[in-house]
N, C-alpha and C. Protein backbone atom coordinates (compact mmCIF):
# COMPACT_ATOMS: atom_id res chain seq x y z
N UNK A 1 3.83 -27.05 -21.37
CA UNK A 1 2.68 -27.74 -20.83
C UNK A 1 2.81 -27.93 -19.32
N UNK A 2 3.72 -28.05 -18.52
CA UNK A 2 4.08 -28.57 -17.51
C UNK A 2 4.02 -27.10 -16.65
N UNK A 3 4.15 -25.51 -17.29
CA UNK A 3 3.34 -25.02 -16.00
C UNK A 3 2.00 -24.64 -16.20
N UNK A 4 1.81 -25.25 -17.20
CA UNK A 4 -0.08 -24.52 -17.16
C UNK A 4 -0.29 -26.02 -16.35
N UNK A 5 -0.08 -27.32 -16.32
CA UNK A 5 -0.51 -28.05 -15.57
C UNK A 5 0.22 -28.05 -13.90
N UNK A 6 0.69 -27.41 -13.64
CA UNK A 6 1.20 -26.82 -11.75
C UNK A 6 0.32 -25.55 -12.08
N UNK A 7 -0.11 -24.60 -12.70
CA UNK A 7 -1.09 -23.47 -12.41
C UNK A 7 -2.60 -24.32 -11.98
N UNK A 8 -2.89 -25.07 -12.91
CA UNK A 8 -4.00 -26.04 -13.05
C UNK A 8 -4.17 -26.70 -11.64
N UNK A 9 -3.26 -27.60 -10.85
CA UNK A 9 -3.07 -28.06 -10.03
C UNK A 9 -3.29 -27.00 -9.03
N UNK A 10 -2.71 -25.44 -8.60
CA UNK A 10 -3.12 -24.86 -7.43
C UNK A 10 -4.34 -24.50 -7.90
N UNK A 11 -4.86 -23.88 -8.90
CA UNK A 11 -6.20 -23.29 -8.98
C UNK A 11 -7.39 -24.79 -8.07
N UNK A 12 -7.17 -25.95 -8.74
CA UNK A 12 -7.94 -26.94 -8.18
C UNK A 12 -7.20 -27.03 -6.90
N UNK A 13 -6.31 -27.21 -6.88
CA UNK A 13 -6.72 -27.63 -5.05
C UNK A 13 -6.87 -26.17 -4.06
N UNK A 14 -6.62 -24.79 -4.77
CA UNK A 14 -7.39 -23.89 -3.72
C UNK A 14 -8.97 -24.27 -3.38
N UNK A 15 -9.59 -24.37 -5.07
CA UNK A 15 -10.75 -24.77 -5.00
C UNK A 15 -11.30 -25.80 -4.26
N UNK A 16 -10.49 -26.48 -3.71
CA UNK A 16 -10.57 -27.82 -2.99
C UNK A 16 -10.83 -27.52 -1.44
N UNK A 17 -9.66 -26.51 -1.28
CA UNK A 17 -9.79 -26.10 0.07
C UNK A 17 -10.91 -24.86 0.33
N UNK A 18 -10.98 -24.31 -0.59
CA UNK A 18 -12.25 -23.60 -0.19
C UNK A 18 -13.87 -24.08 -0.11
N UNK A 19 -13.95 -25.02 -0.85
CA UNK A 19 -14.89 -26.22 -0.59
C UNK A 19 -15.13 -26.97 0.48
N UNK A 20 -13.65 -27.23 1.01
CA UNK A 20 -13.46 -27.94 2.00
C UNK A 20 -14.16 -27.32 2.97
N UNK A 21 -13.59 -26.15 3.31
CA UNK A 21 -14.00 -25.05 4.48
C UNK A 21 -15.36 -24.94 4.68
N UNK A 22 -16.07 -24.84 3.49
CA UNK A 22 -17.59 -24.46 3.99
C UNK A 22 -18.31 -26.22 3.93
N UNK A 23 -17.98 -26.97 3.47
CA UNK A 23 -18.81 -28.55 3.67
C UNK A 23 -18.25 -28.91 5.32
N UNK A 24 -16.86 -28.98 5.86
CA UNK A 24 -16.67 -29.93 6.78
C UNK A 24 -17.26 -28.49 8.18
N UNK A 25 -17.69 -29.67 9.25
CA UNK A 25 -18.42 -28.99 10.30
C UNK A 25 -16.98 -28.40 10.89
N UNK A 26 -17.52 -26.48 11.68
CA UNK A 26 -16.37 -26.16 12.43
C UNK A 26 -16.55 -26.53 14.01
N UNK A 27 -15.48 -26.56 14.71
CA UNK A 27 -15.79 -26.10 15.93
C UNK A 27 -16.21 -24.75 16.59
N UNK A 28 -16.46 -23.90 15.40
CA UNK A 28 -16.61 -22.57 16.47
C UNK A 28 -18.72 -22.63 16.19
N UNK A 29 -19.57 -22.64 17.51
CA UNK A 29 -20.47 -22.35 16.57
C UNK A 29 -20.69 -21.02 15.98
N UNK A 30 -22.29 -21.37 14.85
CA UNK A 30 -22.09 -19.87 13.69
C UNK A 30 -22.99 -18.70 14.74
N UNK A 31 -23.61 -19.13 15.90
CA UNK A 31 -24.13 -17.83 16.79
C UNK A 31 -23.84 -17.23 17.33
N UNK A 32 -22.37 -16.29 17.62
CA UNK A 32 -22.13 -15.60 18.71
C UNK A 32 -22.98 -14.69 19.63
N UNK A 33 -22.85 -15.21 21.26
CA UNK A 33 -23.33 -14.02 22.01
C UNK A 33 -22.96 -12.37 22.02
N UNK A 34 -23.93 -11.57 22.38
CA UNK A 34 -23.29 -10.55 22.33
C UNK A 34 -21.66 -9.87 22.68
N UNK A 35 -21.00 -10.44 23.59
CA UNK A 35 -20.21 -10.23 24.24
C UNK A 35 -18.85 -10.63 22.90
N UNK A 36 -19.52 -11.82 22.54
CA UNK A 36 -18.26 -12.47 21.35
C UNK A 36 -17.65 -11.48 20.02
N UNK A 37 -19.38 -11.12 19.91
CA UNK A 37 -19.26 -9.93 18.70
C UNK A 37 -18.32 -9.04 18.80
N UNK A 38 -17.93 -8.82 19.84
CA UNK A 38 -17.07 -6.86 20.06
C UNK A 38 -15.99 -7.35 19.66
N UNK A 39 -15.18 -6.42 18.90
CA UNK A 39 -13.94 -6.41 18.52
C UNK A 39 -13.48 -6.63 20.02
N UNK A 40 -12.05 -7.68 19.77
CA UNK A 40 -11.53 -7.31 20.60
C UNK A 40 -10.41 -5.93 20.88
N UNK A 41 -10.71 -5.56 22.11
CA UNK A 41 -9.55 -4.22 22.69
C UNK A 41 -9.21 -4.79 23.88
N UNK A 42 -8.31 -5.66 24.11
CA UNK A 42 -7.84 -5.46 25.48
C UNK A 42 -9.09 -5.72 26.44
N UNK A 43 -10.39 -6.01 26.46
CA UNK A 43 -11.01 -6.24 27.20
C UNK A 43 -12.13 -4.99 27.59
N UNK A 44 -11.78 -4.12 26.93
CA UNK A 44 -12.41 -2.32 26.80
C UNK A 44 -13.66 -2.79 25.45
N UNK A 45 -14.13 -1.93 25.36
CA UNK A 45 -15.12 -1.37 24.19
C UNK A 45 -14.52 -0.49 23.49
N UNK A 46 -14.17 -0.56 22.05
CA UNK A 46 -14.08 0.20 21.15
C UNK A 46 -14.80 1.82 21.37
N UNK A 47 -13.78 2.59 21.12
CA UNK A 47 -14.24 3.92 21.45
C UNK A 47 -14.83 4.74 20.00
N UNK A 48 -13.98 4.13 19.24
CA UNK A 48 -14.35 4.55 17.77
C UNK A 48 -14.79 3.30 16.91
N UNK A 49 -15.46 3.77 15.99
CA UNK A 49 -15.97 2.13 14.99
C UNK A 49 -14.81 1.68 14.26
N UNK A 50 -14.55 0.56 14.05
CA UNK A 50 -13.59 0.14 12.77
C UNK A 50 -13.34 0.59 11.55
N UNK A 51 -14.54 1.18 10.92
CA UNK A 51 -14.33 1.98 9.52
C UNK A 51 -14.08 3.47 9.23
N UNK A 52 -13.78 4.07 10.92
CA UNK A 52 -13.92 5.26 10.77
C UNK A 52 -12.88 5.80 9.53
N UNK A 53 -12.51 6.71 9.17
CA UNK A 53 -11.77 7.53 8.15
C UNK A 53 -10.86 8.22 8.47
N UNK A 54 -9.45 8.12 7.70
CA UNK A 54 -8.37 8.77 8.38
C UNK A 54 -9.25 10.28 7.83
N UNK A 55 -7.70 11.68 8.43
CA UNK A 55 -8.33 12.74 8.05
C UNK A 55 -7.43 13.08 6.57
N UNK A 56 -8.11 13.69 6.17
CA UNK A 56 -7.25 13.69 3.92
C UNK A 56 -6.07 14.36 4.33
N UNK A 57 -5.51 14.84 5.49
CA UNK A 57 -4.19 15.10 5.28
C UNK A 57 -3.22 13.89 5.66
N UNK A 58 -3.81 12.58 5.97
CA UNK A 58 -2.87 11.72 5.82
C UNK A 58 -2.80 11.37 4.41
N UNK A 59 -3.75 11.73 3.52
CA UNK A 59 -3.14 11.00 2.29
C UNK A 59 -2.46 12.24 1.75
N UNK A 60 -2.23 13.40 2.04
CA UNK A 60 -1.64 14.13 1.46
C UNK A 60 -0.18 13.90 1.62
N UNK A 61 0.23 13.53 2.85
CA UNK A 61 1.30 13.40 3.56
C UNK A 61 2.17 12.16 2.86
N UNK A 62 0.81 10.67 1.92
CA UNK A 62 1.57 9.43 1.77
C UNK A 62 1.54 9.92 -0.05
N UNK A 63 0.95 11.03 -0.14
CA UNK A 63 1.80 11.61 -1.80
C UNK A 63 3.00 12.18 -1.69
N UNK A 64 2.77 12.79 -0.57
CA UNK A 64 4.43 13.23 -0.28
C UNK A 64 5.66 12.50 -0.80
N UNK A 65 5.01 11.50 0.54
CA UNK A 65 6.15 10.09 0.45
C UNK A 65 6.30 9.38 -0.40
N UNK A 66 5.02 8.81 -1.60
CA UNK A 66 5.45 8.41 -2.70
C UNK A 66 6.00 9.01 -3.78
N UNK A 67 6.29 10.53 -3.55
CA UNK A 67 6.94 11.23 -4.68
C UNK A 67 8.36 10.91 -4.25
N UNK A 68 8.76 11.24 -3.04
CA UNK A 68 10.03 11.49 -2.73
C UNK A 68 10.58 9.59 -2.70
N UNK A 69 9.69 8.73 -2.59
CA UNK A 69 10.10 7.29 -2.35
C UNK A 69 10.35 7.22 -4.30
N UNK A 70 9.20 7.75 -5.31
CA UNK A 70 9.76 7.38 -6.70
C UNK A 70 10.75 8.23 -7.08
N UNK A 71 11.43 9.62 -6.75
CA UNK A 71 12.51 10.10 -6.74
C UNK A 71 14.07 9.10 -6.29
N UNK A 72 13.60 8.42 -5.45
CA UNK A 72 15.02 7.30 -5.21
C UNK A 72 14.52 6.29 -6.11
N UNK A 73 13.52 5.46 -6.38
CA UNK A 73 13.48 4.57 -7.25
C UNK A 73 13.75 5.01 -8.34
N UNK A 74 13.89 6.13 -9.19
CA UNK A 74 14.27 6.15 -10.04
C UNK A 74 15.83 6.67 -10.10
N UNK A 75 16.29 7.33 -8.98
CA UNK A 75 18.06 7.78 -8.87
C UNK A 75 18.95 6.50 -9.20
N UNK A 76 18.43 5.47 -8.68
CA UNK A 76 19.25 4.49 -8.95
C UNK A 76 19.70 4.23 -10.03
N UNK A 77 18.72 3.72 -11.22
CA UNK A 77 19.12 3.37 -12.38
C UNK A 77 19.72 4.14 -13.30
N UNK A 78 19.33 5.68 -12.67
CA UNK A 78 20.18 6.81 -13.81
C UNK A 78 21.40 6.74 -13.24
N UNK A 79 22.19 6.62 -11.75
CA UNK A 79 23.11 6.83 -12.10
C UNK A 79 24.19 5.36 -12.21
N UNK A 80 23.26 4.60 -13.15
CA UNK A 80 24.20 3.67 -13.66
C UNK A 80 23.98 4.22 -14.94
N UNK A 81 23.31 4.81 -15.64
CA UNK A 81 23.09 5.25 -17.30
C UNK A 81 24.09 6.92 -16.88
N UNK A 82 23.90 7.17 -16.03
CA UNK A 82 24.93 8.79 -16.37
C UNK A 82 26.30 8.42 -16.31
N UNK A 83 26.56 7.04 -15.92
CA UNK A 83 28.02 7.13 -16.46
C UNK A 83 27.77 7.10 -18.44
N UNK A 84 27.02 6.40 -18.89
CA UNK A 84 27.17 6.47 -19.99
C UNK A 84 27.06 7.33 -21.28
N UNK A 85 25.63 7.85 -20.78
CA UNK A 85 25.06 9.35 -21.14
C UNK A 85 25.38 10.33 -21.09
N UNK A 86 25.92 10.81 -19.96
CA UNK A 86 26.71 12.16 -19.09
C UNK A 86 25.67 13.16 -18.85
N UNK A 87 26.03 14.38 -20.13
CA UNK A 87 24.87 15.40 -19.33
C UNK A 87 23.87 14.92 -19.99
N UNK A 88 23.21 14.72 -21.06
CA UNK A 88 22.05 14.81 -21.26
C UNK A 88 21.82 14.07 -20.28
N UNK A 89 22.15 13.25 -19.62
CA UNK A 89 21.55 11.92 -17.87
C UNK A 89 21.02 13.22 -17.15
N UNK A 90 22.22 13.93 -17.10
CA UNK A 90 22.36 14.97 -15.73
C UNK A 90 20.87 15.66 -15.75
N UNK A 91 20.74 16.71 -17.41
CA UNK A 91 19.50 17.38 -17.47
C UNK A 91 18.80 16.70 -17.35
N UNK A 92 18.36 15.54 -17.53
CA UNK A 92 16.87 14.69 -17.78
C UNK A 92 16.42 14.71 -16.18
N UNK A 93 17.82 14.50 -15.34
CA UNK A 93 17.59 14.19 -13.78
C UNK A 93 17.06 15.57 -13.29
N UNK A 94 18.15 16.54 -13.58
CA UNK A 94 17.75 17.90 -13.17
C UNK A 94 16.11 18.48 -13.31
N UNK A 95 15.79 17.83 -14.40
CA UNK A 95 14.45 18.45 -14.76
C UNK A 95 13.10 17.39 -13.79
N UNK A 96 13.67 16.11 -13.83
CA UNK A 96 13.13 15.37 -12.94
C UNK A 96 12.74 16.21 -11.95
N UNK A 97 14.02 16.37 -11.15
CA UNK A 97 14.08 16.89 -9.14
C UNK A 97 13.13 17.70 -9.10
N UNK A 98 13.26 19.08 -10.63
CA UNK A 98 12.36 20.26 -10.48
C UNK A 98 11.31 19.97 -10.37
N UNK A 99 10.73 19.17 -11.22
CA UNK A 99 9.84 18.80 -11.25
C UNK A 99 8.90 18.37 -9.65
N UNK A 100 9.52 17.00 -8.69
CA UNK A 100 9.52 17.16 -7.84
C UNK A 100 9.65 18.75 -6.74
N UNK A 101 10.32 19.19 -7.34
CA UNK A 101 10.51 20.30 -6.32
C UNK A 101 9.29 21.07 -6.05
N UNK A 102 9.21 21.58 -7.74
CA UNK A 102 7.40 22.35 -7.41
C UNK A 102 6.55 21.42 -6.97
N UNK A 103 6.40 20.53 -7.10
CA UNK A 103 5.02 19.55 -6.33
C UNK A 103 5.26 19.61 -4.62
N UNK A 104 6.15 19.49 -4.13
CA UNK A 104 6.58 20.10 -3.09
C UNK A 104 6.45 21.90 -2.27
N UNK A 105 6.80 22.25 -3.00
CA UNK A 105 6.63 23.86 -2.73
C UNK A 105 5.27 24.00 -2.73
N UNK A 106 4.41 23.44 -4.01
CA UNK A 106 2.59 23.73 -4.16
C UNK A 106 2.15 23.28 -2.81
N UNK A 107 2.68 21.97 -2.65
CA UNK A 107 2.37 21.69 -1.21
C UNK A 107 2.51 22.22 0.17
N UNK A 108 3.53 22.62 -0.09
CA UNK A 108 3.75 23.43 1.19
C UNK A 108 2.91 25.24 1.25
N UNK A 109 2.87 25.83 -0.04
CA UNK A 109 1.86 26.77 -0.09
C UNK A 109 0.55 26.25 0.24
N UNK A 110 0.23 25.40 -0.34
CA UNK A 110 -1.50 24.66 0.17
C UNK A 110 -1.01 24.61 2.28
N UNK A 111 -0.25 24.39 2.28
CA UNK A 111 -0.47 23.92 4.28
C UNK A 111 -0.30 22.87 4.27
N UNK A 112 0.01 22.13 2.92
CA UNK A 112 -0.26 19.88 3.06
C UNK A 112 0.63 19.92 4.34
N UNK A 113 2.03 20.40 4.46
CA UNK A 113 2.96 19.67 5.75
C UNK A 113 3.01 20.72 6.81
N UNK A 114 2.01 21.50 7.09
CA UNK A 114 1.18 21.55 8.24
C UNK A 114 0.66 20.69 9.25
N UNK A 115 0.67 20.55 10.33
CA UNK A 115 0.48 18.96 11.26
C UNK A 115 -0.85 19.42 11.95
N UNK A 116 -0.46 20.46 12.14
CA UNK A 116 -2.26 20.91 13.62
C UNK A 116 -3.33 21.61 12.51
């Protein structure tokens, strides 16, 4: 009972403070002049808009990285189980890497780690 009543307790007092926020008056007023509106840059004008779009070879580039980043998240724990397992550890890993490997190679036939 005692953490559904501390869950209970933040849900109400977020609710409290988000209440709070829009009833009590701010100091900023709600009209900005034009000048207020612009993002700030250093005192420049934005050359590009805020929502522009990376180009799809950056996300090609952060599959990359999350293959090769879940290739170490998973090295770890096998080689606390390949002391126990031995080879069948070894093949399961081996077939892993390959695995990785061709997703890699496809990539590199496509141009993904191509830069220009």
């Amino acid at each position: 009972m005692a953490p559904f009543a501390a869950a209970l307790a933040v849900v109400l007092a977020t609710g409290v403070a988000v209440l709070a926020t829009r009833w009590l008056p701010t100091a900023v007023p709600s009209e900005l002049t034009a000048p207020e509106r612009v993002p700030f840059l250093g005192g420049g004008l934005p050359e590009v808009h805020a929502w522009s779009r990376y180009h799809v070879r950056y996300y090609a580039m952060a599959l990359l990285f999350l293959a090769f980043d879940m290739e170490m998240v998973f090295m770890y724990p096998w080689a606390v189980v390949f002391v126990e397992e031995g080879v069948l550890a070894l093949i399961e890993m081996l077939m892993f890497i390959v695995i990785l490997v061709l997703g890699i190679l496809y990539a590199w036939r496509e141009g993904a780690l191509r830069w220009a």
